[in-house]
Protein backbone atom coordinates (compact mmCIF):
# COMPACT_ATOMS: atom_id res chain seq x y z
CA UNK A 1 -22.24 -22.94 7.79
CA UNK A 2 -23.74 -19.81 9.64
CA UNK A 3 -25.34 -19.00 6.58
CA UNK A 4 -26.56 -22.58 6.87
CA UNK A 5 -27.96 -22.56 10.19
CA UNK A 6 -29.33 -19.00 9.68
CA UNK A 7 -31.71 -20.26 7.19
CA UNK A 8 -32.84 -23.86 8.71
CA UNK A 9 -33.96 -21.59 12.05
CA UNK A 10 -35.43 -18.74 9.91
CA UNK A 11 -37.47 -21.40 8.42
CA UNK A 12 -38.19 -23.00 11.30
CA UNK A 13 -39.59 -19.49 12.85
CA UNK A 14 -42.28 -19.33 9.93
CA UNK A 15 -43.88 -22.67 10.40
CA UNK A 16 -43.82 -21.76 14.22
CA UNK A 17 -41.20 -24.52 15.71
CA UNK A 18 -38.65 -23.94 18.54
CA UNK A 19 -35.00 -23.62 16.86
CA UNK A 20 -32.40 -23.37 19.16
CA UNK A 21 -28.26 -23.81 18.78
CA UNK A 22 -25.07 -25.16 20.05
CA UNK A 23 -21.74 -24.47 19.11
CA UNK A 24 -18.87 -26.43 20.11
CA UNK A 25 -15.01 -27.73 19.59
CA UNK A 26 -13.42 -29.32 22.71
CA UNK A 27 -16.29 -27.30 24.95
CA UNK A 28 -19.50 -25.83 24.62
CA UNK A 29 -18.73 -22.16 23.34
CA UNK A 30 -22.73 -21.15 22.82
CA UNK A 31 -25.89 -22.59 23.45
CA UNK A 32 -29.53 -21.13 22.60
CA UNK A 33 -32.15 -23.86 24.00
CA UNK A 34 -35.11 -24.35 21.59
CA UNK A 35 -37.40 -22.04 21.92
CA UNK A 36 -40.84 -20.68 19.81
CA UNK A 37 -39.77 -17.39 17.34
CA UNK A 38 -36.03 -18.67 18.55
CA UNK A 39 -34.43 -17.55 15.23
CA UNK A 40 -32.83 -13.85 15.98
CA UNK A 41 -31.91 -14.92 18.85
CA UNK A 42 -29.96 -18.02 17.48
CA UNK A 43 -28.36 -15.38 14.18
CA UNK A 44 -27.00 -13.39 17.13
CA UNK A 45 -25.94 -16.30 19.30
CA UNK A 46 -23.54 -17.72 16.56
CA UNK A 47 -22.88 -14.85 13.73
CA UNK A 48 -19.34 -14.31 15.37
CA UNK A 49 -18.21 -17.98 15.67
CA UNK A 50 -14.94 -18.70 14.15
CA UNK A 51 -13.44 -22.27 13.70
CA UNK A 52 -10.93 -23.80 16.16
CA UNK A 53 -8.03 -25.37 15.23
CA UNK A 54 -8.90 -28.12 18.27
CA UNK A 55 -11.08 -31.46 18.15
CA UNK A 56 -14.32 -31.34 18.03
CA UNK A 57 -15.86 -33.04 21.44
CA UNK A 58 -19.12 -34.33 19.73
CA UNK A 59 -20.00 -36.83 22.54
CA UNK A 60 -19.97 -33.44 24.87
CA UNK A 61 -22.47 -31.82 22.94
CA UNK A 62 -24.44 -34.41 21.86
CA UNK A 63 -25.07 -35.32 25.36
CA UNK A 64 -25.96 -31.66 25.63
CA UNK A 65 -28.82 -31.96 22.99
CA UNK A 66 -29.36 -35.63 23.76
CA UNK A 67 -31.93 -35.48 26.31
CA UNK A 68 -34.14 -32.85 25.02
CA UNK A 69 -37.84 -33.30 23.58
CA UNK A 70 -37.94 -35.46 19.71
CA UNK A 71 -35.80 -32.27 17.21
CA UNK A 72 -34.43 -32.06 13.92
CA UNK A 73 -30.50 -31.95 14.86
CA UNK A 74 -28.38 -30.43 11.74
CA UNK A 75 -24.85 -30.81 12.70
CA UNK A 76 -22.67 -28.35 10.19
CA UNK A 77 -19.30 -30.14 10.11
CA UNK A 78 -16.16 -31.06 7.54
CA UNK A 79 -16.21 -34.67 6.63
CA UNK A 80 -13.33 -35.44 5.96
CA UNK A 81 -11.85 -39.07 6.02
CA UNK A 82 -12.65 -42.05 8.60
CA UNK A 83 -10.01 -41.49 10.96
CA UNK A 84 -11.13 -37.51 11.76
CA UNK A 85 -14.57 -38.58 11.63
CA UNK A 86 -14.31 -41.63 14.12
CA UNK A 87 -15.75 -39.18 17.45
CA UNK A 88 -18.38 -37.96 15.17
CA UNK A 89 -19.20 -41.87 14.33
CA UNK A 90 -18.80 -42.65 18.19
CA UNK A 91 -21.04 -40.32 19.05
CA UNK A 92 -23.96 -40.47 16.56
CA UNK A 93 -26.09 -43.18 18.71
CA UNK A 94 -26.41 -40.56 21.67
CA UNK A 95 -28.44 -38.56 19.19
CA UNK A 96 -29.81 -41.04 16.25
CA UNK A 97 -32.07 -43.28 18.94
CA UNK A 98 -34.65 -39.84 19.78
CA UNK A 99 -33.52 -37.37 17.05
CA UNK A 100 -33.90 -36.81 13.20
CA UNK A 101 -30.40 -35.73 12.40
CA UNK A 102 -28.60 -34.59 9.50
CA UNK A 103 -25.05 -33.91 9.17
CA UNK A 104 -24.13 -31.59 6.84
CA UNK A 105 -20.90 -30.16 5.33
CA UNK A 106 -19.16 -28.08 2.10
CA UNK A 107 -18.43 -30.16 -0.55
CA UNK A 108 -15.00 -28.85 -2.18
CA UNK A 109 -15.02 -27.40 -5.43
CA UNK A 110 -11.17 -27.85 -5.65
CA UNK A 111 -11.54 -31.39 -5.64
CA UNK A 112 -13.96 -32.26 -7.83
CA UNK A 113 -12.37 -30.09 -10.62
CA UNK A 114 -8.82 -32.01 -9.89
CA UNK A 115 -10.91 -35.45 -10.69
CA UNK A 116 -12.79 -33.79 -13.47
CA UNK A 117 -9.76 -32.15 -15.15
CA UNK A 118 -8.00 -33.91 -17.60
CA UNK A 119 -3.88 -34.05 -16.51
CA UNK A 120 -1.86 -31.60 -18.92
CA UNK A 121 1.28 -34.04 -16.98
CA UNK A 122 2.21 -36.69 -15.20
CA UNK A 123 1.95 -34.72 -11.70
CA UNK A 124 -1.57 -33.87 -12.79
CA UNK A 125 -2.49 -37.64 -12.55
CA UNK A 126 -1.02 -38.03 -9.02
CA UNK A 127 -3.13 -34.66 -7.62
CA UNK A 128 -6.08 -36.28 -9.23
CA UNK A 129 -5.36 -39.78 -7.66
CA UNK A 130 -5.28 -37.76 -3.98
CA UNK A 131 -7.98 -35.69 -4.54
CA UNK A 132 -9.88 -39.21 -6.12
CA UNK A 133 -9.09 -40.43 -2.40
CA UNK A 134 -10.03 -37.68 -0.36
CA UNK A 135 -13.36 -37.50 -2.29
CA UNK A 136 -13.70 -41.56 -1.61
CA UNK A 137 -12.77 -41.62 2.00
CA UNK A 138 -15.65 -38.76 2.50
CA UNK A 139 -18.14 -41.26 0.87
CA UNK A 140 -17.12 -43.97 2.98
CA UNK A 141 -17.53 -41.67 6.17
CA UNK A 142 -21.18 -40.28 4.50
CA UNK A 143 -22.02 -43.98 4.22
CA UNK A 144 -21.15 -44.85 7.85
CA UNK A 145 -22.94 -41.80 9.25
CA UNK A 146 -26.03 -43.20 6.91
CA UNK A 147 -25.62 -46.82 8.94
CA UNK A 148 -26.11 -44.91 12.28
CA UNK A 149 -28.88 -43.55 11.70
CA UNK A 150 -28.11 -39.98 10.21
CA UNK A 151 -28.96 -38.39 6.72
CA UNK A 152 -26.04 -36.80 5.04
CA UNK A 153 -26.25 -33.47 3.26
CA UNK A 154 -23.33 -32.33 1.51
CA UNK A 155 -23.36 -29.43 -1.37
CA UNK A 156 -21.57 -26.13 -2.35
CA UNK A 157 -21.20 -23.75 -0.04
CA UNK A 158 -23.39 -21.42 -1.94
CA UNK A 159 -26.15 -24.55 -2.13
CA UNK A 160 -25.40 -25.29 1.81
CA UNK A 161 -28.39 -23.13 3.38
CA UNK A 162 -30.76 -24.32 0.39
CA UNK A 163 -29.79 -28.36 1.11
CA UNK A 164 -29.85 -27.89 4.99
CA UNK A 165 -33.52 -26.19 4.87
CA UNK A 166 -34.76 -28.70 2.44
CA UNK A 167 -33.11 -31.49 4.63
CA UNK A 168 -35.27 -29.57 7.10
CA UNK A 169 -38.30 -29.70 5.22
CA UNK A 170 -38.02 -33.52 3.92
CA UNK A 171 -37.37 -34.12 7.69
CA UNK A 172 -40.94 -32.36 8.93
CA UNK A 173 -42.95 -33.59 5.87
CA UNK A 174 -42.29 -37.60 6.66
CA UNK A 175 -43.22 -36.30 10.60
CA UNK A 176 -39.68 -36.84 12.31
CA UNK A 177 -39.11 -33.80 14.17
């Protein structure tokens, strides 16, 4: 996900917008407003942020960003099934009215090989019925995030910084940002 963000505000420094960051779990833990050329300074703001193990208080930062002048918001987050998602769902119309946001995540190469892989035994079948679930219930949550007002970007993690910036890009071409 740095890798991610790294590249959308690199990008964002060459056609000469502001890029700016904010990460968060249950507080903010950085924040970079936009500004112009904005892109080292945002690589050095977040290259040492490690994952929590707490909530994630979307509503907090949303707020945070919220206010702020018509941006392309690219939240970098796990989607993972309704019930974990629900704040991020809550919290989507503080930004979807005035932004262009795209939430973004890893999909998990794991999974989609248990699915693919044809069972060798019974036990097989019941790993690929879970991991047939897990890959449902993050469709379901995609499609909700869709319904309020947010594109969905999920891909690799060696595709994430190429889907984000062209997320990015798709975003600026149709003038939403």
């Amino acid at each position: 996900t740095i890798d991610a963000a790294t590249a959308v505000v690199l990008v964002a420094d060459e056609v000469g917008d502001r890029a700016g960051v904010i990460a968060f779990d249950d507080r903010v833990r950085r924040r970079l407003p936009p500004a112009r050329g904005g892109g080292d300074a945002v690589v050095r703001a977040i290259f040492d942020v490690e994952p929590t193990r707490v909530d994630s208080d979307y509503e907090l930062a949303f707020r945070a960003v919220g206010s702020g002048k018509r941006a392309f918001v690219l939240v970098l987050t796990d989607l993972l099934e309704e019930a974990a998602a629900q704040p991020l769902l809550d919290a989507m119309p503080v930004l979807a009215r005035r932004h262009a946001v795209v939430i973004a995540g890893v999909t998990d190469p794991d999974l989609e090989q248990m699915v693919h892989t044809p069972p060798r035994a019974p036990a097989d079948v019941y790993v690929a019925a879970v991991a047939l679930d897990v890959l449902d219930a993050r469709a379901r949550v995609a499609a909700q995030l869709r319904r309020a007002g947010a594109d969905v970007v999920e891909a690799r993690p060696d595709l994430l910084p190429n889907a984000c910036v062209g997320a990015y890009l798709r975003a600026k071409a149709r003038a939403r940002l």
